[in-house]
C-alpha atoms as a PDB file:
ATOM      1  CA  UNK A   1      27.136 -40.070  -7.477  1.00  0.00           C
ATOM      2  CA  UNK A   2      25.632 -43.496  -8.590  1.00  0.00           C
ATOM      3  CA  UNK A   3      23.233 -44.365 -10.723  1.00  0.00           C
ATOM      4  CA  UNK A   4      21.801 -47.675 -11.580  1.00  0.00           C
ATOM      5  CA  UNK A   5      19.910 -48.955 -13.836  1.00  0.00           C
ATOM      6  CA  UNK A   6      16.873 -50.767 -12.531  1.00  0.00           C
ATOM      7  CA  UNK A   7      16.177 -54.432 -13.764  1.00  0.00           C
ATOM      8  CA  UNK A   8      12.176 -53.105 -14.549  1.00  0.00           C
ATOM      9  CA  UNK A   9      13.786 -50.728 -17.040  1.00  0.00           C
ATOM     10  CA  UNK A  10      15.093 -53.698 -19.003  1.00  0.00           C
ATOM     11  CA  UNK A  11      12.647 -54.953 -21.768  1.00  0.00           C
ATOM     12  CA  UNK A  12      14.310 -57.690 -23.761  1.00  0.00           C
ATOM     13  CA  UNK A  13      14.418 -57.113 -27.331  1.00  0.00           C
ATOM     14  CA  UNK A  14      12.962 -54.164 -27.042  1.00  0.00           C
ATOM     15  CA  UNK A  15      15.558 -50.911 -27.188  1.00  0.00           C
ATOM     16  CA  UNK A  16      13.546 -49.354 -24.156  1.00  0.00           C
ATOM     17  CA  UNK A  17      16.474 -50.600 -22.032  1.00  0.00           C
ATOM     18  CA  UNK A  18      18.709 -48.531 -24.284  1.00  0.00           C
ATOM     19  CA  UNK A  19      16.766 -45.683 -23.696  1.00  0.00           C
ATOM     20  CA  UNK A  20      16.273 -45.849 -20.179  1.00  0.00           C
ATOM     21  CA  UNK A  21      19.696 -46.349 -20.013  1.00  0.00           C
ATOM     22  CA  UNK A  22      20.517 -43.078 -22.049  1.00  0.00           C
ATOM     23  CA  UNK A  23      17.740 -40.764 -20.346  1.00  0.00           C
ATOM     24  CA  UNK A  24      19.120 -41.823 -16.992  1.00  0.00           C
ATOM     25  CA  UNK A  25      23.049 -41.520 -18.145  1.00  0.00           C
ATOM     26  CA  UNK A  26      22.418 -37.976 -19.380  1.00  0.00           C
ATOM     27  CA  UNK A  27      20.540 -37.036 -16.210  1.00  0.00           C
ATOM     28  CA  UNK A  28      23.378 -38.097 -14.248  1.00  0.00           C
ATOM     29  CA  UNK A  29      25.768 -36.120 -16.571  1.00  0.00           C
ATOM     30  CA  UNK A  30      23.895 -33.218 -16.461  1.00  0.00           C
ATOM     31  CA  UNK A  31      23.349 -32.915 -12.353  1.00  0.00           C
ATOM     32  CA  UNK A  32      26.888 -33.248 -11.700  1.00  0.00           C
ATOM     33  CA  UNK A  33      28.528 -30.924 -14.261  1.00  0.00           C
ATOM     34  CA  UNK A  34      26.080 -28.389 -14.449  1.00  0.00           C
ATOM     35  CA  UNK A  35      25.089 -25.967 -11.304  1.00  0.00           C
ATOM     36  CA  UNK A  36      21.589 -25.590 -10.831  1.00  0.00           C
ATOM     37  CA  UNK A  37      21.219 -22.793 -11.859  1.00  0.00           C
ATOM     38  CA  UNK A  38      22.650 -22.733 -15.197  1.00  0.00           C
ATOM     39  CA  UNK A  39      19.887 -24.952 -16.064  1.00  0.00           C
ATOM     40  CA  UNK A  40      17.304 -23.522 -17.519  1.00  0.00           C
ATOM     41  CA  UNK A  41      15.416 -25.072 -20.889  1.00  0.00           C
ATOM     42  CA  UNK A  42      13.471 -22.887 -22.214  1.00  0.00           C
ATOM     43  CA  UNK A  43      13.411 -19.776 -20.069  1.00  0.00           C
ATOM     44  CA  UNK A  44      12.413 -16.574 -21.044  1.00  0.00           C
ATOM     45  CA  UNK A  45      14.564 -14.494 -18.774  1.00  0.00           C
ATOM     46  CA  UNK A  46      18.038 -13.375 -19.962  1.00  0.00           C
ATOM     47  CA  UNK A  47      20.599 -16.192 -19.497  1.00  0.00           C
ATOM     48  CA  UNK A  48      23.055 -14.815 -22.626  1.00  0.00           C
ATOM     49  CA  UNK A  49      25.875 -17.435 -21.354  1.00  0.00           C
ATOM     50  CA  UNK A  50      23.759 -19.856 -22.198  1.00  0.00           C
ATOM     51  CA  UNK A  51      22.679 -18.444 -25.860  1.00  0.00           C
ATOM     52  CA  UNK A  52      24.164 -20.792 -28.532  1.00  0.00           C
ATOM     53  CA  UNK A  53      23.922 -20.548 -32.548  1.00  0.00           C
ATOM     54  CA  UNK A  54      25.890 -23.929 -34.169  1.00  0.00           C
ATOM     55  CA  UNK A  55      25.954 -25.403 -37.499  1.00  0.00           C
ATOM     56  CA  UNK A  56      27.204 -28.589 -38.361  1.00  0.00           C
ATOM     57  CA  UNK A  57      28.417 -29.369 -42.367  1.00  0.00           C
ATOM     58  CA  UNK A  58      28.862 -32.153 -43.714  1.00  0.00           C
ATOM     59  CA  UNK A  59      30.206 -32.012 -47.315  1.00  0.00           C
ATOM     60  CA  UNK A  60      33.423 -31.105 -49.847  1.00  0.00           C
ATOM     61  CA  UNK A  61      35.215 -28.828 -49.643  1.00  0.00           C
ATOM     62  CA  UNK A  62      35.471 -26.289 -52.885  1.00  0.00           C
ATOM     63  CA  UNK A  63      38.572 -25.551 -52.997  1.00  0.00           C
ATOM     64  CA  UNK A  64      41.552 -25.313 -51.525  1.00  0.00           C
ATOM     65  CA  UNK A  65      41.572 -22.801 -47.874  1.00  0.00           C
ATOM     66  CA  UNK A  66      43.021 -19.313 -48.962  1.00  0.00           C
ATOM     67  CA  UNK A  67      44.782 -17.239 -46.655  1.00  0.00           C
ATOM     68  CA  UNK A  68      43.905 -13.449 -46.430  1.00  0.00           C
ATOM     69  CA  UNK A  69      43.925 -10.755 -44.293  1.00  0.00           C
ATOM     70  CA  UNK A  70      41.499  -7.926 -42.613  1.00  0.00           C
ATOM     71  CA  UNK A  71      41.349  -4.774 -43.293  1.00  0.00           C
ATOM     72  CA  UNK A  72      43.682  -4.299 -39.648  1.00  0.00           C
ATOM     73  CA  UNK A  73      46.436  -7.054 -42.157  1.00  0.00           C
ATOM     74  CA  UNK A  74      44.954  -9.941 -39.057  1.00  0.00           C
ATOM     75  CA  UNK A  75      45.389 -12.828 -41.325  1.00  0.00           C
ATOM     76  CA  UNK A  76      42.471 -15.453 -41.734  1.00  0.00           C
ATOM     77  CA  UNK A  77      41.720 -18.711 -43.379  1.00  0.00           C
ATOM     78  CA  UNK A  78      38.502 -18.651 -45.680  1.00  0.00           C
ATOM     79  CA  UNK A  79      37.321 -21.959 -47.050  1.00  0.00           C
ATOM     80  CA  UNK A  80      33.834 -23.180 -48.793  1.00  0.00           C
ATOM     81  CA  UNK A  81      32.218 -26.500 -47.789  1.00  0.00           C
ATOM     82  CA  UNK A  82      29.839 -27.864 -50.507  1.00  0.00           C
ATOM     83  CA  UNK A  83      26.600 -29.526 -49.349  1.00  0.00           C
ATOM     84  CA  UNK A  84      23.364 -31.206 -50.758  1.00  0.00           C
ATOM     85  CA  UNK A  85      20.445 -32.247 -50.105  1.00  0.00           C
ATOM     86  CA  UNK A  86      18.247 -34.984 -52.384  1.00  0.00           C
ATOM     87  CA  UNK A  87      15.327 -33.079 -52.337  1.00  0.00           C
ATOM     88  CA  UNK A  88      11.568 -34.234 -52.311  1.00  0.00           C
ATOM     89  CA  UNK A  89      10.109 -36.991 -54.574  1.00  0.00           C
ATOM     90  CA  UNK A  90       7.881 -36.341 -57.272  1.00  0.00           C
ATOM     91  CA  UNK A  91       4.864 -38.016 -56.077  1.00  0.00           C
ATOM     92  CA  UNK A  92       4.070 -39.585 -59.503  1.00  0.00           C
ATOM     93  CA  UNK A  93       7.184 -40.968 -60.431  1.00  0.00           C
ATOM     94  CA  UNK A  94       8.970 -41.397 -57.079  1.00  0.00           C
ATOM     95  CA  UNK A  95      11.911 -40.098 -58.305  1.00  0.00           C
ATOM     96  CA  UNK A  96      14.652 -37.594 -56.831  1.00  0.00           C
ATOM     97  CA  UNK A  97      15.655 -34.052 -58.875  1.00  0.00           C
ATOM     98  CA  UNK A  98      18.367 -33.577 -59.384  1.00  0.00           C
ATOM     99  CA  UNK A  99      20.493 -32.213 -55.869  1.00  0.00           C
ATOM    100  CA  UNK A 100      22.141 -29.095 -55.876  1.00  0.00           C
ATOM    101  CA  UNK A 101      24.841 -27.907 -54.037  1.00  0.00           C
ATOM    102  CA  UNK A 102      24.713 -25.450 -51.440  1.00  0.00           C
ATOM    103  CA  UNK A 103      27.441 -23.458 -50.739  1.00  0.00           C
ATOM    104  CA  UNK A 104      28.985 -22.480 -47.612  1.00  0.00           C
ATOM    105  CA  UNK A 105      32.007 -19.822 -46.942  1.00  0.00           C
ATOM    106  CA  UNK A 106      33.395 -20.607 -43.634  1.00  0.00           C
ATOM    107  CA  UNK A 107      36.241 -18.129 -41.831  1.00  0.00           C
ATOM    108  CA  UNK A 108      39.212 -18.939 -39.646  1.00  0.00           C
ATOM    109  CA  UNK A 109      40.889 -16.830 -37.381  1.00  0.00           C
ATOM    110  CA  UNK A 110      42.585 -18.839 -35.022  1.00  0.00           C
ATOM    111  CA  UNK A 111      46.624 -19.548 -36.092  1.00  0.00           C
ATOM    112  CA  UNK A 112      46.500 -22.991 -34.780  1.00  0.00           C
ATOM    113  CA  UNK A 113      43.136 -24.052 -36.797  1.00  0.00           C
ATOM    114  CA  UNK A 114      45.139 -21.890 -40.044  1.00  0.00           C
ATOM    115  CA  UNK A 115      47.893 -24.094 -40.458  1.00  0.00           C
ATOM    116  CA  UNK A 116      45.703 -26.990 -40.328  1.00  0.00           C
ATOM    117  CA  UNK A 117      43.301 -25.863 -42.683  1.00  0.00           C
ATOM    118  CA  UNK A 118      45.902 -25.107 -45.370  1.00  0.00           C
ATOM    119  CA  UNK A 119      47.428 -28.800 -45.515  1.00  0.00           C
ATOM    120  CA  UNK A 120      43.565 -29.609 -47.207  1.00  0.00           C
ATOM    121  CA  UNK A 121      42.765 -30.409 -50.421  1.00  0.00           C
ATOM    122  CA  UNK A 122      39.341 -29.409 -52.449  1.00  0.00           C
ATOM    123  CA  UNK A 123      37.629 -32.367 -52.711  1.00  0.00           C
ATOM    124  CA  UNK A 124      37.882 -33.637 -49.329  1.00  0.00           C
ATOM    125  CA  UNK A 125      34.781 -35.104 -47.311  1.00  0.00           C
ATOM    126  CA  UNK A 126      35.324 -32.878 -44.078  1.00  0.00           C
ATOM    127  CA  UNK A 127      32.816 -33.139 -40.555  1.00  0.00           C
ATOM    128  CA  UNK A 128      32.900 -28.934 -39.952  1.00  0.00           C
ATOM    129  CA  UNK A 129      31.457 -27.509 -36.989  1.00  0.00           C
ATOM    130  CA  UNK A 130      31.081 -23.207 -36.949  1.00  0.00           C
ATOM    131  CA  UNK A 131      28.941 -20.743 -35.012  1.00  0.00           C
ATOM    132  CA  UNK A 132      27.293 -18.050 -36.825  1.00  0.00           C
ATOM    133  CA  UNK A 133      25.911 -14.530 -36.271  1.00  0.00           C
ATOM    134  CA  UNK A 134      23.843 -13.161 -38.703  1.00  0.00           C
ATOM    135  CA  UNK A 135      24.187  -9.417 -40.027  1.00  0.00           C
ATOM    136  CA  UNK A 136      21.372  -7.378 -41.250  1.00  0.00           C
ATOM    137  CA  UNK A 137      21.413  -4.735 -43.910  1.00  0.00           C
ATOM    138  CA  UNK A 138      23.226  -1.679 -43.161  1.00  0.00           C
ATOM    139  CA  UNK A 139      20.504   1.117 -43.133  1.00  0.00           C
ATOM    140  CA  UNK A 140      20.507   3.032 -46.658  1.00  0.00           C
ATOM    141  CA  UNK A 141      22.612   0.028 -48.623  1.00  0.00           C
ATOM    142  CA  UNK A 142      21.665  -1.061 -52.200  1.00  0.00           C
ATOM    143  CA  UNK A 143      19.866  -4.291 -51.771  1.00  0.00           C
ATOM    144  CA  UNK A 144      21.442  -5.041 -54.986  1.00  0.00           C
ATOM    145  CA  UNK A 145      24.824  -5.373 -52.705  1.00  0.00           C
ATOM    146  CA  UNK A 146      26.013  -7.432 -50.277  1.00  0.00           C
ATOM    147  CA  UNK A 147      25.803  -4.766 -47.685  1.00  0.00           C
ATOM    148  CA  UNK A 148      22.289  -3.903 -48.510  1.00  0.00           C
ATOM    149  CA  UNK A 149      21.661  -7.810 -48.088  1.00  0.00           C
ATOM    150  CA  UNK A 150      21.468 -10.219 -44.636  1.00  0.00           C
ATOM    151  CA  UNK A 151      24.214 -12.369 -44.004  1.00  0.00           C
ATOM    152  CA  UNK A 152      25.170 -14.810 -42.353  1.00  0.00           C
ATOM    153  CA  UNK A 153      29.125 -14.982 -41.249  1.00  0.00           C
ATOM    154  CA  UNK A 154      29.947 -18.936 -40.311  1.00  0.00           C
ATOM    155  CA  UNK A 155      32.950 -18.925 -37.754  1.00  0.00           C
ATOM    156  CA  UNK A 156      34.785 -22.040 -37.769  1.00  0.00           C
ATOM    157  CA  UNK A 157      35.164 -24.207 -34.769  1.00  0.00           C
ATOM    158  CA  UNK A 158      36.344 -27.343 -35.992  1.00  0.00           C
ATOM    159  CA  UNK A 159      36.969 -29.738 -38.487  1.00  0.00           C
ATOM    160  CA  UNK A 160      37.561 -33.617 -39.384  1.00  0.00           C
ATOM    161  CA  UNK A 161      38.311 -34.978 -42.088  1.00  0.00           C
ATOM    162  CA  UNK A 162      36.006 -38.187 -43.369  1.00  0.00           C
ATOM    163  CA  UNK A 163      37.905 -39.074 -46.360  1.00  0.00           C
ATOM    164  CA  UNK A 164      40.701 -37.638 -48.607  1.00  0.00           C
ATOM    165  CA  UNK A 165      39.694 -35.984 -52.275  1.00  0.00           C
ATOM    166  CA  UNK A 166      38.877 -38.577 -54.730  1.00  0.00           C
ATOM    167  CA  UNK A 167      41.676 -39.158 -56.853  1.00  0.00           C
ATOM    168  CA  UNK A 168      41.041 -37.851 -60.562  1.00  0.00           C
ATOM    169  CA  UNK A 169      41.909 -39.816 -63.824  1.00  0.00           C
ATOM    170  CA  UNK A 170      44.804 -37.253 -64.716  1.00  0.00           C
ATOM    171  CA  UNK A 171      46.380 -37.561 -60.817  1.00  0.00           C
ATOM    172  CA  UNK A 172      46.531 -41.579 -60.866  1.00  0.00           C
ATOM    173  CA  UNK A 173      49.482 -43.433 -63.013  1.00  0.00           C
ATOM    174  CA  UNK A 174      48.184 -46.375 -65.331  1.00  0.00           C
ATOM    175  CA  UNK A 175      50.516 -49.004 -65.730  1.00  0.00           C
ATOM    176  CA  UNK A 176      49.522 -51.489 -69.019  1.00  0.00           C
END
């Protein structure tokens, strides 16, 4: 299957070209891999293959992954990714509060991620990508709990790492 891209759809200077060029790249994609059937934005009727729940961090990580294990001794890889966000400005000043982290606890039970996981440091900048399902309260709980609480369980999927841990003042030999 061909697609071109018309010479009218090129405005110099412009970035419509790169956008026509994108819409009609992505088009093409999406008719040949996908049946037509399996496409279907925004449908109301039951298409659960289709159902997707993603988050994508971009952060630190904590601390170093920990091994542990399930109740059934599976073994798992738990690790926290630190984000932040600047916040809003104060509209008479213009400037920024302060940012504060947001935590995120991330599990790992695949044995091939594992092993990667546990050569990384706390303090590196790491692209993560998870699914999540969210848990509601178990009927009767303390809300004072965490099982009387929602929660949301982040499933990794992958990860890259942007940048190494920042070298601290202690770790790095000064020579006078």
């Amino acid at each position: 299957m061909r697609h071109d891209v018309k010479p009218s759809n090129r405005v110099p200077n412009n970035g419509n070209f790169i956008v026509s060029f994108s819409q009609t790249m992505f088009s093409a994609i999406r008719s040949s891999a996908l049946p037509r059937a399996s496409i279907r934005a925004f449908s109301t009727s039951s298409a659960r293959r289709a159902d997707l729940a993603k988050l994508t961090l971009i952060g630190r990580l904590g601390a170093d992954p920990e091994t542990r294990s399930t109740k059934n001794d599976r073994p798992f890889v738990t690790y926290t990714v630190a984000t932040s966000n600047p916040g809003v400005p104060d509209p008479g000043t213009g400037e920024y509060p302060p940012s504060k982290p947001t935590w995120h606890r991330v599990f790992s039970f695949s044995e091939a991620s594992n092993r990667y996981l546990m050569t990384l440091k706390k303090g590196s900048r790491v692209y993560v990508e998870t699914s999540f399902e969210l848990k509601e309260p178990e009927a009767g709980a303390d809300p004072a709990s965490s099982h009387g609480q929602r929660q949301i369980f982040l499933r990794h999927e992958s990860i890259k790492v942007i940048s190494p841990p920042k070298a601290s003042s202690s770790e790095t030999e000064h020579y006078d």
